[in-house]
N, C-alpha and C. Protein backbone atom coordinates (compact mmCIF):
# COMPACT_ATOMS: atom_id res chain seq x y z
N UNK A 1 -27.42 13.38 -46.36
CA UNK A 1 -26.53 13.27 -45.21
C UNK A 1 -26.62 11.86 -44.64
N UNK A 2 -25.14 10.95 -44.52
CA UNK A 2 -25.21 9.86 -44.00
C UNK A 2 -25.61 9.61 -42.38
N UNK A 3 -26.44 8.75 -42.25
CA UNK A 3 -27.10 8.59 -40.34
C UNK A 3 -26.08 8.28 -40.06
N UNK A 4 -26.24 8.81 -38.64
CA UNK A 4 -24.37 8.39 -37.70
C UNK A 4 -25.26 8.06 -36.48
N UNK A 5 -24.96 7.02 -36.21
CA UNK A 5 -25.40 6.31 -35.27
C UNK A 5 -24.61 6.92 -33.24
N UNK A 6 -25.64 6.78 -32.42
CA UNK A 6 -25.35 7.13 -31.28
C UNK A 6 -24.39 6.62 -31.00
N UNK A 7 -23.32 6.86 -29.91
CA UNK A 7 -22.14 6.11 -29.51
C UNK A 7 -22.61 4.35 -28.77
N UNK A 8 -23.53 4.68 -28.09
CA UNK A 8 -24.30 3.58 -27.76
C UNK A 8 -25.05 2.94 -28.32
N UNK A 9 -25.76 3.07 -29.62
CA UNK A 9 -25.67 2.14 -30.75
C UNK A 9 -24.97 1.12 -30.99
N UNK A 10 -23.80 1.06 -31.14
CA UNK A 10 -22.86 0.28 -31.68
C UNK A 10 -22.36 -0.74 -30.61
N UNK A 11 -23.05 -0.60 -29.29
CA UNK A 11 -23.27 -2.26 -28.44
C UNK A 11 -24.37 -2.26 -28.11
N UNK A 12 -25.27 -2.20 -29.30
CA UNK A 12 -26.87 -2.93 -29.33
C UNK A 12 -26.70 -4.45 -29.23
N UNK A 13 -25.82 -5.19 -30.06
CA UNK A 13 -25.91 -6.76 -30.01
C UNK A 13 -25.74 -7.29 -28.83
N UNK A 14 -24.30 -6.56 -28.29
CA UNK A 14 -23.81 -7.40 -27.04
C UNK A 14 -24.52 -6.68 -25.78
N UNK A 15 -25.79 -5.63 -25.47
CA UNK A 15 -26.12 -5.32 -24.83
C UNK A 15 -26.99 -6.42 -23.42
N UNK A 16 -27.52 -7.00 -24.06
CA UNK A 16 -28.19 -8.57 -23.38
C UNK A 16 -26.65 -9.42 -22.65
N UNK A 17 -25.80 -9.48 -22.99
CA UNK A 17 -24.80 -10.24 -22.31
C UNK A 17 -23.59 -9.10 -21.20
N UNK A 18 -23.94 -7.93 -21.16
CA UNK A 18 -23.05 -7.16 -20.74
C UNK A 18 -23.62 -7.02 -19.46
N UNK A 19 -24.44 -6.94 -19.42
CA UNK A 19 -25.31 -6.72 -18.25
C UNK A 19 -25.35 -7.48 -17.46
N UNK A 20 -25.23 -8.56 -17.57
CA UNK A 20 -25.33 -9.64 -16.52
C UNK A 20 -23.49 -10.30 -16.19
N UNK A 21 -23.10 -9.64 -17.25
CA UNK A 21 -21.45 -10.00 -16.83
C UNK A 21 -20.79 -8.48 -15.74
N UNK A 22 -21.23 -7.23 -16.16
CA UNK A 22 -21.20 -6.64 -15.28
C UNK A 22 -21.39 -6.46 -13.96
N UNK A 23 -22.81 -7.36 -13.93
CA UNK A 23 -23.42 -7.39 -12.86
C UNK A 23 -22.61 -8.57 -11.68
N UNK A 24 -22.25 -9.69 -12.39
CA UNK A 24 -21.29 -10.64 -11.46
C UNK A 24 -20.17 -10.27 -11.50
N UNK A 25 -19.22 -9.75 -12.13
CA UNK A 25 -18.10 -9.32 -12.06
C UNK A 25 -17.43 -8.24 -10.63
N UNK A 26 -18.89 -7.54 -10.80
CA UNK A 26 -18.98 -6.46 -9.50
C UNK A 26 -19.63 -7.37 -8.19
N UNK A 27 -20.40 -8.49 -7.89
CA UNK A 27 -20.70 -9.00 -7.29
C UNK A 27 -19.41 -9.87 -6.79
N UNK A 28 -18.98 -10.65 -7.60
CA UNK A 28 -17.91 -11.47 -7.25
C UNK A 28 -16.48 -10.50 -6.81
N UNK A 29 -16.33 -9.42 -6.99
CA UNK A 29 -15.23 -8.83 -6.59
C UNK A 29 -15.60 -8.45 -5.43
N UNK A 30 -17.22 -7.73 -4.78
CA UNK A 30 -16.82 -7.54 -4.05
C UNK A 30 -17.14 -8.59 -2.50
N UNK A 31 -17.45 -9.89 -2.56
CA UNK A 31 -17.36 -11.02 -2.11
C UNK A 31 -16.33 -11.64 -1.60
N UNK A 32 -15.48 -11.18 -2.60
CA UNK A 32 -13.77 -12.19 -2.77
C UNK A 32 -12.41 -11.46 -2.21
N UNK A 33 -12.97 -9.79 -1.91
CA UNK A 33 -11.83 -8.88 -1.57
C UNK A 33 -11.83 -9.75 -0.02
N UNK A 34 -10.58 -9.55 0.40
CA UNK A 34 -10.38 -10.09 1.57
C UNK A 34 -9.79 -8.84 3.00
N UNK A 35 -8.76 -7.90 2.40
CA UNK A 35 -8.54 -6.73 3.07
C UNK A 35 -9.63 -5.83 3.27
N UNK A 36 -9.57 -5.28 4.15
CA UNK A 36 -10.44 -4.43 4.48
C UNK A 36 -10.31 -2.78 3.31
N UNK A 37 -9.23 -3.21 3.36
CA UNK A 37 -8.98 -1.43 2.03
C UNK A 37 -9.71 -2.21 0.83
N UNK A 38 -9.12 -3.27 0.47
CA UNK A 38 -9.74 -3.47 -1.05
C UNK A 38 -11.02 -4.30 -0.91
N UNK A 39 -11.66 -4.45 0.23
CA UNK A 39 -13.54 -4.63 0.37
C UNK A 39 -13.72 -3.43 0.09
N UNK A 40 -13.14 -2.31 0.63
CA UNK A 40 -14.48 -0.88 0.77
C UNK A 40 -14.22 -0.55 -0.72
N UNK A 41 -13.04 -0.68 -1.73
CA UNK A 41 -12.67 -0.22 -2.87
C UNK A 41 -13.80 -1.34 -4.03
N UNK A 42 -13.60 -2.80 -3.28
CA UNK A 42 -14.81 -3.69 -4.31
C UNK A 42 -16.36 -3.06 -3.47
N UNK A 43 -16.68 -2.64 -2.99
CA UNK A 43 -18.08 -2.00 -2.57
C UNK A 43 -18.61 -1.04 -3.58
N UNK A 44 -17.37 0.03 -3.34
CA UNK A 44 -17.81 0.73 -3.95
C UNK A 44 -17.73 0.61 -5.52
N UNK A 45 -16.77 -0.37 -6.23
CA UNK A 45 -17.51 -0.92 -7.32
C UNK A 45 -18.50 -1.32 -7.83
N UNK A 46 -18.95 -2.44 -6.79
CA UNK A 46 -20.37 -3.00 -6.40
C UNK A 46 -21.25 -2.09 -6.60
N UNK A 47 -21.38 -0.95 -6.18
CA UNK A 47 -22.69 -0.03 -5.70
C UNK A 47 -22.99 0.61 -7.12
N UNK A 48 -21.34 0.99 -8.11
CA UNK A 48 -21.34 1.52 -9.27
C UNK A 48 -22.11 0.51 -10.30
N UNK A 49 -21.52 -0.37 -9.74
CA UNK A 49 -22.20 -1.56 -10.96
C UNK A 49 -23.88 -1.62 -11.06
N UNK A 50 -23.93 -1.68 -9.68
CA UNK A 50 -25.62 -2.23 -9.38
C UNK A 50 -26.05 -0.60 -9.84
N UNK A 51 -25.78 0.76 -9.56
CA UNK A 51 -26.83 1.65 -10.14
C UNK A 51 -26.53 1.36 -11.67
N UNK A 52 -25.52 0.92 -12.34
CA UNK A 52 -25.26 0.99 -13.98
C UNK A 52 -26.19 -0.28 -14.31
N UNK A 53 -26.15 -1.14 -13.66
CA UNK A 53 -27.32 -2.53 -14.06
C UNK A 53 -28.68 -1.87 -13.84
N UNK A 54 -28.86 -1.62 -12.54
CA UNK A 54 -30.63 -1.00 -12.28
C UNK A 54 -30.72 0.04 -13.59
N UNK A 55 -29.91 1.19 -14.03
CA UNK A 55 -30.04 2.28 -14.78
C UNK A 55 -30.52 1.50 -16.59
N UNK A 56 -29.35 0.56 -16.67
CA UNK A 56 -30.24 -0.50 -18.16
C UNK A 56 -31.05 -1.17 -18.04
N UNK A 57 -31.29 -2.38 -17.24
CA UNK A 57 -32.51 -2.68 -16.49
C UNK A 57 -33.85 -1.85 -17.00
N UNK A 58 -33.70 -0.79 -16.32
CA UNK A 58 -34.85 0.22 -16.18
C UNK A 58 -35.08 0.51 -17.63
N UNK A 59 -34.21 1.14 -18.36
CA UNK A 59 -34.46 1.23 -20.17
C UNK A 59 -35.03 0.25 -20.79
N UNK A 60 -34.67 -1.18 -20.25
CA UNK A 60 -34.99 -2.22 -21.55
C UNK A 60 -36.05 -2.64 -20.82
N UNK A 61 -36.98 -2.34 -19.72
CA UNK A 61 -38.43 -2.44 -19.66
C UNK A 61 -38.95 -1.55 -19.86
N UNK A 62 -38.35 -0.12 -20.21
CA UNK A 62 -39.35 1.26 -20.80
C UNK A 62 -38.89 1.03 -22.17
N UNK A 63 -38.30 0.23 -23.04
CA UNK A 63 -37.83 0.16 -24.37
C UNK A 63 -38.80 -1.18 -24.98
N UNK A 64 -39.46 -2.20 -24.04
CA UNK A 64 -40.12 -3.08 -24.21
C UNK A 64 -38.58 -3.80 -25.23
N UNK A 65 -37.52 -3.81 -24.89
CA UNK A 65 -36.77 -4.95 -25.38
C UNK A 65 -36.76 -6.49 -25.07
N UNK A 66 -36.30 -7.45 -25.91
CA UNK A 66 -36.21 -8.97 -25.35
C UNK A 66 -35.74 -8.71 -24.43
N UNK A 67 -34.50 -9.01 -24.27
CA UNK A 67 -33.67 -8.79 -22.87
C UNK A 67 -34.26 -8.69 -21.51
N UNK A 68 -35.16 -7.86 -21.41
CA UNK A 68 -35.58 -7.62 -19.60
C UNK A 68 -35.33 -8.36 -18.81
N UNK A 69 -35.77 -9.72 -19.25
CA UNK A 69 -36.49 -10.63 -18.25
C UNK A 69 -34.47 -10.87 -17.90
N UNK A 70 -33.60 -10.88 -18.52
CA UNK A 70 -32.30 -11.02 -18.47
C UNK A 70 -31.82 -9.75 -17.47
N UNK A 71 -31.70 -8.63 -17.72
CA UNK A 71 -31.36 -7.83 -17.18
C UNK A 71 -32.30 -7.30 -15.29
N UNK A 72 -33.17 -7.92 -15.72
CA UNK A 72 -33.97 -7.51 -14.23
C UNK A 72 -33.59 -9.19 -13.60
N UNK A 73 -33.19 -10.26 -14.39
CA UNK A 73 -32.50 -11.26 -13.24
C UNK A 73 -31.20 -10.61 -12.77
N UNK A 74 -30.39 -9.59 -13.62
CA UNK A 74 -28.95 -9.92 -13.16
C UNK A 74 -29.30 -8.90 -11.81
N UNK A 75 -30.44 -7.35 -11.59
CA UNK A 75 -30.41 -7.14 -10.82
C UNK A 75 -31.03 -7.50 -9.59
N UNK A 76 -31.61 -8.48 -9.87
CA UNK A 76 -31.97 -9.48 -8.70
C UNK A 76 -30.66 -10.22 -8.25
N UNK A 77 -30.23 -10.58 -8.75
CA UNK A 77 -29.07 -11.51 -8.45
C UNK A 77 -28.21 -10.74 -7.65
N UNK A 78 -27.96 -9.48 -8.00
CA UNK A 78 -27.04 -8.60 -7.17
C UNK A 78 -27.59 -8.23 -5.63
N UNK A 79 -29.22 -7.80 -5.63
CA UNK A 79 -29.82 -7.71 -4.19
C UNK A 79 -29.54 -8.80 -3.49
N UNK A 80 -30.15 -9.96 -4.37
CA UNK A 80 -29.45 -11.27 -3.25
C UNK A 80 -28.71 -11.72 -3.18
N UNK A 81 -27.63 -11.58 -3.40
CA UNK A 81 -26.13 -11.55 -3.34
C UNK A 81 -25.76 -10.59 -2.35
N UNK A 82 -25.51 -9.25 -2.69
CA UNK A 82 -25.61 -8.53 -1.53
C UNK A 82 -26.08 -8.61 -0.01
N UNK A 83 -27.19 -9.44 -0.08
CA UNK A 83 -27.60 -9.43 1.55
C UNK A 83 -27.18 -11.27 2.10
N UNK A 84 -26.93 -12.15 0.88
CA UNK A 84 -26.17 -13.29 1.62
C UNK A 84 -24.85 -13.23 2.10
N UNK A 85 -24.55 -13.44 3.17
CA UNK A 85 -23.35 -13.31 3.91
C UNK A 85 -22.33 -14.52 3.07
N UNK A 86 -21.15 -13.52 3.12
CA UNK A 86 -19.70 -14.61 2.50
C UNK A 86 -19.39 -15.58 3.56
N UNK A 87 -18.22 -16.35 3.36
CA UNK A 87 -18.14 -17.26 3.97
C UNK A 87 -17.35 -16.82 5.08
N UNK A 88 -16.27 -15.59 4.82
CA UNK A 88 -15.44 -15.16 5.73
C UNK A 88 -16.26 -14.82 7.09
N UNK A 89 -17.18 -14.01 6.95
CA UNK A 89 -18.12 -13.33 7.41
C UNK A 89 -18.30 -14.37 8.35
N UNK A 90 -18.89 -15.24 7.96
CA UNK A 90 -19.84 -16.16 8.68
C UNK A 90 -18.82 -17.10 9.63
N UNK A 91 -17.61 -17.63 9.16
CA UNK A 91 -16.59 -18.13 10.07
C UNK A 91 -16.28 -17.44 11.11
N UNK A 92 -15.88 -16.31 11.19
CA UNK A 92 -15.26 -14.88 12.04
C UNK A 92 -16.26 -14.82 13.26
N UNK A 93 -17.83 -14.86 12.54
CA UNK A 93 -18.56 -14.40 13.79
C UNK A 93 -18.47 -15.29 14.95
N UNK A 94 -18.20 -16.62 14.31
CA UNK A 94 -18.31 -17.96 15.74
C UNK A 94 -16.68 -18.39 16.14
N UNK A 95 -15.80 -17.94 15.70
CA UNK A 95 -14.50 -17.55 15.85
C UNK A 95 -13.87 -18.21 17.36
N UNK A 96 -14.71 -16.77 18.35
CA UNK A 96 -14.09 -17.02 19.72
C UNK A 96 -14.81 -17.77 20.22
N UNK A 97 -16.47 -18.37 20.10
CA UNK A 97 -17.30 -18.67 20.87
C UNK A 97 -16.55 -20.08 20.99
N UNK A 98 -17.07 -21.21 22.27
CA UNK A 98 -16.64 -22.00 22.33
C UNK A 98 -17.75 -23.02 22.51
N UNK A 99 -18.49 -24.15 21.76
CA UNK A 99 -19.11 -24.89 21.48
C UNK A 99 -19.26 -25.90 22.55
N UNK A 100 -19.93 -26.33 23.25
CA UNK A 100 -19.72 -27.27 24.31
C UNK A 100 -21.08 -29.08 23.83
């Protein structure tokens, strides 16, 4: 009987580069949304992304794969990303104040 490989097998190669493109893709979208409907819609991308990064992450240091040290930067990158404020953010708050 011929081996048939898992469905997830067959992005063993590109597994090391997916991860960290996932991981900014969901970072940068949800940074860049500017409406308030399509922030909460890039969030909750964001949040999908970061448990799907933490969830491989977590495998390829219980798998002892190369990769880790790759995949536990991209979910670093997302925590601190997440808690640095955008630029919108940061304009808005000093907005009304008036500087003397």
């Amino acid at each position: 009987m011929p081996y048939i490989p898992y469905w997830f097998e067959s992005f063993g190669p590109f597994l090391p580069w997916v991860v960290p493109c996932v991981a900014l893709a969901g970072l940068w979208i949800a940074k860049c949304s500017e409406s308030l409907h399509l922030r909460r819609t890039a969030e909750r991308f964001y949040f999908a992304a970061m448990l799907l990064v933490a969830w491989v992450a977590l495998r390829t240091v219980l798998a002892n794969d190369g990769c880790w040290i790759i995949h536990m930067t991209s979910i670093g990158a997302m925590v601190v990303g997440a808690t640095y404020p955008s630029a919108e953010l940061a304009t808005a708050e000093y907005e009304n104040e008036v500087v003397f």
